[in-house]
N, C-alpha and C. Protein backbone atom coordinates (compact mmCIF):
# COMPACT_ATOMS: atom_id res chain seq x y z
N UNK A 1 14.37 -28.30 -3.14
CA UNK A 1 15.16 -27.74 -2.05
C UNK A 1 14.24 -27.06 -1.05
N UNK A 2 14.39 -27.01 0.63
CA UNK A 2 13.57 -27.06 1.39
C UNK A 2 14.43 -25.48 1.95
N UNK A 3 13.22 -24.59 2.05
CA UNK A 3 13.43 -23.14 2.39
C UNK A 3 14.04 -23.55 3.94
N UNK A 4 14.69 -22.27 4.41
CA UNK A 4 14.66 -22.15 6.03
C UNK A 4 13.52 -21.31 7.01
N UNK A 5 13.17 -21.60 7.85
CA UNK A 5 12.11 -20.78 8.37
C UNK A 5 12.41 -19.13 8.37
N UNK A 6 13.89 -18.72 8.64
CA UNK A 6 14.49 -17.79 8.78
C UNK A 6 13.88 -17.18 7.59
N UNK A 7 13.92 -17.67 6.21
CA UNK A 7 13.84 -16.93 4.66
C UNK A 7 12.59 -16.52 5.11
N UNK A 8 11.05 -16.77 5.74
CA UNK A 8 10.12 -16.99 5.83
C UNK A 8 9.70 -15.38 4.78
N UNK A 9 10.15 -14.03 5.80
CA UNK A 9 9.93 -12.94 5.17
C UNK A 9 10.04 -12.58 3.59
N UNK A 10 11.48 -13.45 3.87
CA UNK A 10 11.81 -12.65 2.27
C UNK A 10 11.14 -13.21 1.05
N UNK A 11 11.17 -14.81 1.43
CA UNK A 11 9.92 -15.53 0.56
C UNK A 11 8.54 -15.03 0.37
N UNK A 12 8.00 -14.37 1.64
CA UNK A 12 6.88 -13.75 1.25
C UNK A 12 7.28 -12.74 0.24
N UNK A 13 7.72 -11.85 0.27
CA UNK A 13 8.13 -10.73 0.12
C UNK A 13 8.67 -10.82 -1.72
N UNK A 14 8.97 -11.73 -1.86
CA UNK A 14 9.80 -11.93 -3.04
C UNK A 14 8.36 -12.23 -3.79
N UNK A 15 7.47 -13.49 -3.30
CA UNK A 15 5.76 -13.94 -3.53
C UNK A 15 5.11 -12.31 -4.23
N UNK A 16 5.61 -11.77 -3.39
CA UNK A 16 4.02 -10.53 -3.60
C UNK A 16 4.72 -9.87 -4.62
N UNK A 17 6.06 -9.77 -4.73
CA UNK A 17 6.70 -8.64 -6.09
C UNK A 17 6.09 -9.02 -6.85
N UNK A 18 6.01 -10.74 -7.46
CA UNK A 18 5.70 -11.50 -8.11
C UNK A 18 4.64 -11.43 -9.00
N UNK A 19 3.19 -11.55 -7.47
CA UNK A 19 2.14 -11.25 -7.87
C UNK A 19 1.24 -10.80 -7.55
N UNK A 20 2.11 -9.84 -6.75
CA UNK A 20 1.38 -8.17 -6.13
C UNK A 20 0.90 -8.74 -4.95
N UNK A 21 0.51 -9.63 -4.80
CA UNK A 21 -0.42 -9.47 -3.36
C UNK A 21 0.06 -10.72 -3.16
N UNK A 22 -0.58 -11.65 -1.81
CA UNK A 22 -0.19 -13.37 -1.56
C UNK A 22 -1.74 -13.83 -1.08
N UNK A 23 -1.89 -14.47 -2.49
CA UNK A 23 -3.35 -15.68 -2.85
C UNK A 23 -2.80 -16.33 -1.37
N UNK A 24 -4.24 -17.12 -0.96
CA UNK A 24 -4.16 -18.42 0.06
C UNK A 24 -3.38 -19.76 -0.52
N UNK A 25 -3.28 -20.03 -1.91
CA UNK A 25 -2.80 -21.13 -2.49
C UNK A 25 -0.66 -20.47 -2.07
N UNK A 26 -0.47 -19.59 -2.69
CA UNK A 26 0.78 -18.89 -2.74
C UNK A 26 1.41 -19.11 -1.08
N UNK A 27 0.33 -18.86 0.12
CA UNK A 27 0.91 -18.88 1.57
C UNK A 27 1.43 -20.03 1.66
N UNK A 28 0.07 -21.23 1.42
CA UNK A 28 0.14 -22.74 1.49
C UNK A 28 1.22 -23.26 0.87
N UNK A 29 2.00 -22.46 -0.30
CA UNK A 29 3.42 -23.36 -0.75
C UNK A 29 4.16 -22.88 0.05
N UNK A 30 4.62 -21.89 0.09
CA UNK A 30 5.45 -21.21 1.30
C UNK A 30 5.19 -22.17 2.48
N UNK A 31 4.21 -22.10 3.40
CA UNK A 31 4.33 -23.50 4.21
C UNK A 31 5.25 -24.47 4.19
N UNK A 32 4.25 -24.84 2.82
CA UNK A 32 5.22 -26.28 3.08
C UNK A 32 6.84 -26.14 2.53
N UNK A 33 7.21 -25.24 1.49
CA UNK A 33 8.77 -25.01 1.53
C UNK A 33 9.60 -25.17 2.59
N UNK A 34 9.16 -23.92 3.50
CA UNK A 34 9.18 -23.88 4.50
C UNK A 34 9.72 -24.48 6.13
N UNK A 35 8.76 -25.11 6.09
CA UNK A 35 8.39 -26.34 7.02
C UNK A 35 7.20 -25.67 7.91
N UNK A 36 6.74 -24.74 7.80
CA UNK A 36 6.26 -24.35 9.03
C UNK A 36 4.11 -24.56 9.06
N UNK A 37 3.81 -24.25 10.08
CA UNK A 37 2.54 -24.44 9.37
C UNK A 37 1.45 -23.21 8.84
N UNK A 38 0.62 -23.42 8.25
CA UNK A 38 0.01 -22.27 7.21
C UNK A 38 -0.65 -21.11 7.92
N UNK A 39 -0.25 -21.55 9.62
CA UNK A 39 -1.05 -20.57 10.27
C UNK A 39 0.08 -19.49 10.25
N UNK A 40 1.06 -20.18 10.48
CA UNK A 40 2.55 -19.04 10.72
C UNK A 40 2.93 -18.45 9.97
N UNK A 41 2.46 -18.69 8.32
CA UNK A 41 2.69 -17.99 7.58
C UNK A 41 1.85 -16.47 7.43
N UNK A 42 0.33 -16.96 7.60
CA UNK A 42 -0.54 -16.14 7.92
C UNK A 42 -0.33 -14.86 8.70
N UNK A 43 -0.30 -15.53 9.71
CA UNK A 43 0.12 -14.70 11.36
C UNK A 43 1.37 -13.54 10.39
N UNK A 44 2.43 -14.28 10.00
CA UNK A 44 3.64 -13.17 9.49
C UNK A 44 2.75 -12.19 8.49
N UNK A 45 2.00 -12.81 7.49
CA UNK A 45 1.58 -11.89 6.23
C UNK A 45 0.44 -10.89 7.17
N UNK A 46 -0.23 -11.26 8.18
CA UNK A 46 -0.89 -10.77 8.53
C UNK A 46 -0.52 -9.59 9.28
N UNK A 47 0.59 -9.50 10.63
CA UNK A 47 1.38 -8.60 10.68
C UNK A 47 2.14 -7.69 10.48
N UNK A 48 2.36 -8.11 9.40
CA UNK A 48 3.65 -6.95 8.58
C UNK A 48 2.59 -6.02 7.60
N UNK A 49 2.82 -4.58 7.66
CA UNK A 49 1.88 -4.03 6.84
C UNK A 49 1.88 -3.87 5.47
N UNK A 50 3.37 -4.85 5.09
CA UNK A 50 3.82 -3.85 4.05
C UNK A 50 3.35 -5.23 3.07
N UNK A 51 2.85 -6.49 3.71
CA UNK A 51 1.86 -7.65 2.83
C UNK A 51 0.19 -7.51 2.71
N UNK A 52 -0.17 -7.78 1.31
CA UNK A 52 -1.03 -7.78 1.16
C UNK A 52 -1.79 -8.95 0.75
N UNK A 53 -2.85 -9.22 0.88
CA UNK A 53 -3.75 -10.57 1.16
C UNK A 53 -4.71 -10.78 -0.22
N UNK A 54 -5.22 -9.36 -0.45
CA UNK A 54 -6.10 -9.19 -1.45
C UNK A 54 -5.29 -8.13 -2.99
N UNK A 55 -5.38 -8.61 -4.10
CA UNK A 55 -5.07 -7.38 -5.16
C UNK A 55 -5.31 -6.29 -4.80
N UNK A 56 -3.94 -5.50 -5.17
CA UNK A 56 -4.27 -3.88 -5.39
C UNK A 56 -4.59 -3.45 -6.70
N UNK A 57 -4.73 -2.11 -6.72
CA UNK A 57 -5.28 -1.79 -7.79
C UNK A 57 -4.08 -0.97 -8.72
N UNK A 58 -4.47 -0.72 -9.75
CA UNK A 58 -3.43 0.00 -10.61
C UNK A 58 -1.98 0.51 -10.08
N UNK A 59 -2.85 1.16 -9.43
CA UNK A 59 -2.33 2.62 -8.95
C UNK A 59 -2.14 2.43 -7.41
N UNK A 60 -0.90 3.02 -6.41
CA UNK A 60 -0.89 2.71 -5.34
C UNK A 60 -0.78 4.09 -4.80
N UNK A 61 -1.82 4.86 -3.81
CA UNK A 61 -1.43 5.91 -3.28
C UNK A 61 -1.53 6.19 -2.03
N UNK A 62 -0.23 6.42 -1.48
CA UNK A 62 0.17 6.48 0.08
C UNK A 62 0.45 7.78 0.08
N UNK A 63 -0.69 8.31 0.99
CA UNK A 63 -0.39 9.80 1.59
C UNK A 63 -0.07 9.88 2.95
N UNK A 64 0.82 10.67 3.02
CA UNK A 64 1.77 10.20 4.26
C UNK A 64 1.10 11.44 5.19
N UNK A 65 1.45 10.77 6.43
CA UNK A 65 0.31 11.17 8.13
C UNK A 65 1.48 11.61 9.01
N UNK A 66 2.81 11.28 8.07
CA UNK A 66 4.18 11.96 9.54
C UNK A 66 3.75 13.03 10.09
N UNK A 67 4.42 13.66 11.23
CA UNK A 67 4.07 14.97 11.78
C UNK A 67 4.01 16.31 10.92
N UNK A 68 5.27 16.67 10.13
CA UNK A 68 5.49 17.44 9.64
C UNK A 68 3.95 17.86 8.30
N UNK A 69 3.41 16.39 7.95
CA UNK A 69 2.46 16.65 6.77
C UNK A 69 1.36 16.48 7.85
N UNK A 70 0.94 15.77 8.67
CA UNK A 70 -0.09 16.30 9.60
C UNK A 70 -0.31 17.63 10.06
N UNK A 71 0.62 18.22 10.61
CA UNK A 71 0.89 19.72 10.85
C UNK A 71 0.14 20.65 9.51
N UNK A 72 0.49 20.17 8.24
CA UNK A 72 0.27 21.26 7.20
C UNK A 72 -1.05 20.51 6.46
N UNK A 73 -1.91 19.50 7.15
CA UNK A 73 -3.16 19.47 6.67
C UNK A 73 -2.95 18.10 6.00
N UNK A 74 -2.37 16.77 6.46
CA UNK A 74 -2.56 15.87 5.81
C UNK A 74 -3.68 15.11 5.99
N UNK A 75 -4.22 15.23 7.08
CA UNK A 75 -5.66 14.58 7.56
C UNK A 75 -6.60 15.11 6.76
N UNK A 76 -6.41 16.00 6.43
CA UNK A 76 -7.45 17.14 5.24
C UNK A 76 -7.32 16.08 3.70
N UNK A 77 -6.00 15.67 3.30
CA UNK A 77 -5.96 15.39 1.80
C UNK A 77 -6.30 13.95 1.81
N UNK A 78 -6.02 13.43 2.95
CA UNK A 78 -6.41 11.76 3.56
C UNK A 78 -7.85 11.69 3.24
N UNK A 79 -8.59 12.71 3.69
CA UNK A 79 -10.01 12.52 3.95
C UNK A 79 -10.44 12.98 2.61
N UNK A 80 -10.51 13.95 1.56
CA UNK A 80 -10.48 14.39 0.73
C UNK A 80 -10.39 13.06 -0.81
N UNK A 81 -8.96 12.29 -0.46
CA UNK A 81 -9.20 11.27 -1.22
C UNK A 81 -9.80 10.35 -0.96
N UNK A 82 -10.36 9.89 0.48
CA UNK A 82 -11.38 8.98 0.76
C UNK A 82 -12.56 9.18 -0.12
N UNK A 83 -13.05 10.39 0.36
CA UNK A 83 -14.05 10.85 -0.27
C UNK A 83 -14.51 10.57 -1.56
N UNK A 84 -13.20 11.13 -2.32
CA UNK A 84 -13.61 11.15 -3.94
C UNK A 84 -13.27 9.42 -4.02
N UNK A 85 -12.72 8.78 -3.43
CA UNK A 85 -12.38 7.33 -4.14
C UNK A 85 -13.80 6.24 -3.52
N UNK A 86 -14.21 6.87 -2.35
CA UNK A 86 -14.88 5.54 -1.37
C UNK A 86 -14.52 4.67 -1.24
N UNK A 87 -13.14 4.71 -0.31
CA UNK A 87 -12.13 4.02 0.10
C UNK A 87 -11.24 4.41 1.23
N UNK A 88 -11.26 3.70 2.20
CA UNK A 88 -10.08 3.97 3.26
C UNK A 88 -9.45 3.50 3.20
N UNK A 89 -8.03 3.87 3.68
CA UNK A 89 -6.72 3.22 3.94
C UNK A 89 -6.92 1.67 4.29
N UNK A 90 -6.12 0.81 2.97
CA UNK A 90 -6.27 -0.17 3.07
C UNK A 90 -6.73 -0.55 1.77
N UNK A 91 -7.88 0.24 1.43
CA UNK A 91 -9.06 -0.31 0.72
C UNK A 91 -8.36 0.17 -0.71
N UNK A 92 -8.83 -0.95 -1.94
CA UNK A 92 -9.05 -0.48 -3.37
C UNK A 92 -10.49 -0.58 -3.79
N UNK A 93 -10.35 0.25 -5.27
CA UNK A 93 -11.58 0.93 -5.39
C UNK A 93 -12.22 -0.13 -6.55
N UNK A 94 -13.48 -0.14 -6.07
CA UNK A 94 -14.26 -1.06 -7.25
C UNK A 94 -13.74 -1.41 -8.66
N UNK A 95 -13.21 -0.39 -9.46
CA UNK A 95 -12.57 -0.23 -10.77
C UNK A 95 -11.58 -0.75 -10.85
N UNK A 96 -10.98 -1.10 -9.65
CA UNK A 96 -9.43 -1.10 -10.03
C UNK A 96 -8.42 -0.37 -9.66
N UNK A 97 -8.61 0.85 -10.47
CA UNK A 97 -7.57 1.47 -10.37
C UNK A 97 -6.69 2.12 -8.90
N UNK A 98 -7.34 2.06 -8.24
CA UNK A 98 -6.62 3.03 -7.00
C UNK A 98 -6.68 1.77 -6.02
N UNK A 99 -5.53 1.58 -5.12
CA UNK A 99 -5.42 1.49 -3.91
C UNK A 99 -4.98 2.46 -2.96
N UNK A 100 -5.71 2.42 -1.53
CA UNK A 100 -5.22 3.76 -0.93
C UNK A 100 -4.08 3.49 0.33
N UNK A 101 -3.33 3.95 0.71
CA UNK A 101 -2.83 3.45 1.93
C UNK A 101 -2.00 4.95 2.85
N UNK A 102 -1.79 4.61 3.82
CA UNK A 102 -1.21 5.51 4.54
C UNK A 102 0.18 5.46 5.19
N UNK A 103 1.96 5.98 5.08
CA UNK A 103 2.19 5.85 5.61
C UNK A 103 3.00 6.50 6.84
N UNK A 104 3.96 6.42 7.84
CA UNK A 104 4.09 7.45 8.77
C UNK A 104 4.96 8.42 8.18
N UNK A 105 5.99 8.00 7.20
CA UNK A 105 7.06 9.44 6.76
C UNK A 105 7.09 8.64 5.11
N UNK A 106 7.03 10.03 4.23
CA UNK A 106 7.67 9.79 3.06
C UNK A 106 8.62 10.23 2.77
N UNK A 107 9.63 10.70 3.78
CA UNK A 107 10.84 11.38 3.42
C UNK A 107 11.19 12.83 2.89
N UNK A 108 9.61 13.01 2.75
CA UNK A 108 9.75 14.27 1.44
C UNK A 108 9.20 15.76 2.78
N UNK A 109 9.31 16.02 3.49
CA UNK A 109 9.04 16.67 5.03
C UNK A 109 9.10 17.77 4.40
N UNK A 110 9.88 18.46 3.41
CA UNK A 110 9.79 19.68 2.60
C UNK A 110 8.74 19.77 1.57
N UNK A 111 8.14 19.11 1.17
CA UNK A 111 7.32 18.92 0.85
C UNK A 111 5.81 18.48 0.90
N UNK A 112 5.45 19.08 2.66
CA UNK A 112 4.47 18.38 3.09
C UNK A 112 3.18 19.70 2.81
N UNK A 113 2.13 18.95 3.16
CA UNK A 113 1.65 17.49 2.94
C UNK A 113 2.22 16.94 1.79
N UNK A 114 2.16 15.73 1.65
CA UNK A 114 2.67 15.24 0.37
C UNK A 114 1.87 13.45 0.60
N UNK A 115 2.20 13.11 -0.96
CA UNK A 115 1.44 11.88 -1.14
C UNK A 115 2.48 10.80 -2.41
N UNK A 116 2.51 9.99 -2.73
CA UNK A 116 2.68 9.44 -3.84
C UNK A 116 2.06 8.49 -4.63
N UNK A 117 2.12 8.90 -5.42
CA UNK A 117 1.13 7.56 -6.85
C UNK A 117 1.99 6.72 -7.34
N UNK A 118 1.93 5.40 -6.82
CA UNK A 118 3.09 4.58 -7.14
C UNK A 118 4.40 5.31 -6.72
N UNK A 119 5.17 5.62 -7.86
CA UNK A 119 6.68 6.05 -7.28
C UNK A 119 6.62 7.18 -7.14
N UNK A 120 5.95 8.03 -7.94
CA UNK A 120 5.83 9.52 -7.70
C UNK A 120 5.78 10.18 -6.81
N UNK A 121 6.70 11.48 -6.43
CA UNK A 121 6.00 12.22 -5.09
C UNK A 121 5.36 13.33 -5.84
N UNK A 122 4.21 13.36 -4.73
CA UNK A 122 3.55 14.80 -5.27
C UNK A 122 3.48 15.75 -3.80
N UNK A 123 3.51 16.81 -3.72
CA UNK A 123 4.23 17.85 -2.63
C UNK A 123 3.53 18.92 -2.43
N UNK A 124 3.28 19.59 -1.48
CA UNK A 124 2.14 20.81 -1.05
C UNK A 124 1.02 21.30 -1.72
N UNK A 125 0.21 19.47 -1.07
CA UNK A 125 -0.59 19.41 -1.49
C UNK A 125 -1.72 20.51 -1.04
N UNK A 126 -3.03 20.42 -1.52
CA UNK A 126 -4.51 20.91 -1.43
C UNK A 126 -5.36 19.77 -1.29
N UNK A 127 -6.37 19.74 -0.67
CA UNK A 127 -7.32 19.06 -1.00
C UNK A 127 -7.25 18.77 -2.70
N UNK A 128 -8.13 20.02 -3.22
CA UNK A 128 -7.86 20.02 -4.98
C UNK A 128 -7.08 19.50 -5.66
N UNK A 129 -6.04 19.63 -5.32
CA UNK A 129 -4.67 19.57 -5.82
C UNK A 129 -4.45 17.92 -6.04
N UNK A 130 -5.20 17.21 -4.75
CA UNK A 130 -5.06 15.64 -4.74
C UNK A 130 -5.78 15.52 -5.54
N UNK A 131 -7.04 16.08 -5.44
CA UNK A 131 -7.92 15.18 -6.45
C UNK A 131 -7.66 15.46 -7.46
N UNK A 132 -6.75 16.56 -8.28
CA UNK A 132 -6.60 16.95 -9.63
C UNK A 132 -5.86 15.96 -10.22
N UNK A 133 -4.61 15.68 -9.27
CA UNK A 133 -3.70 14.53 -9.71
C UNK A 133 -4.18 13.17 -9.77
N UNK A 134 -5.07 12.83 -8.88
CA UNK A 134 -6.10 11.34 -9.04
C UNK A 134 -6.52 11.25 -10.76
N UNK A 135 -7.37 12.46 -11.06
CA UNK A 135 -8.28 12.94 -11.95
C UNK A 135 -7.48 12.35 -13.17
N UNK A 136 -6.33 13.36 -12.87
CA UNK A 136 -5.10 13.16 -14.06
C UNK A 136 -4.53 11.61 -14.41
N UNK A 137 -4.75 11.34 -13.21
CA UNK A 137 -4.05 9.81 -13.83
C UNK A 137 -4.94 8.32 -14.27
N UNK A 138 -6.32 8.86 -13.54
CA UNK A 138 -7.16 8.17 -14.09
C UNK A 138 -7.71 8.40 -15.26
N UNK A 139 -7.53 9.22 -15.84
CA UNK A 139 -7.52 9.60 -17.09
C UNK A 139 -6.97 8.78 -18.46
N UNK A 140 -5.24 8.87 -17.93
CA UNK A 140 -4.35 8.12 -18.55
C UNK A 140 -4.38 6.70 -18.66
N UNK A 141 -5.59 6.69 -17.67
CA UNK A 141 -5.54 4.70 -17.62
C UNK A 141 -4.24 4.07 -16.92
């Protein structure tokens, strides 16, 4: 059965639950399901931020840059986990375990700065405080 171009997103999207990220082989079926060609698939995965091209790592942590956690020092805990991981937004870390990412609101505005590890929120933050919780969970494996 032959996808509609329309599904294009959700097919990606459904791809990466799958298997976390979308291999070049994974775009290329989508294509041709599809109908469309492998550049257009690209172009979409490439645009949308919320696809990824390459594996993440264990662990996914988005510390959020909205106003409210900018205001109370989120550029501070941003830079702070760069630091300890050697990794920017975007980037996962040699080991594995961490991917880092950034995004504009986590909802949690009472709780700013704030960050989350995978599903978790974690809330007025410190510099320290991030890296304690990194510490902590790399720990646990």
């Amino acid at each position: 059965m032959r996808g509609e171009r329309s599904d294009l997103i959700a097919i990606l999207q459904e791809v990466q639950s799958r298997v976390g990220y979308l291999p070049e082989e994974a775009m290329q079926r989508v294509a041709e399901h599809v109908g469309v060609p492998e550049s257009e698939v690209y172009g979409v995965a490439t645009f949308y931020s919320q696809f990824r091209l390459t594996p993440g790592g264990k662990s996914t942590i988005r510390v959020c840059q909205g106003t409210a956690c900018h205001v109370q020092g989120g550029a501070i805990i941003l830079k702070a986990i760069e630091d300890e991981l050697g990794v920017g937004p975007g980037g996962t870390t040699p080991d594995g375990n961490f991917t880092l990412e950034t995004v504009a609101c986590l909802g949690a505005c009472a709780l700013s700065p704030n960050m989350t590890v995978d599903d978790e929120v974690y809330g007025q933050l410190t510099p320290e405080k991030s890296l304690d919780i990194l510490n902590e969970i790399a720990e646990r494996g």
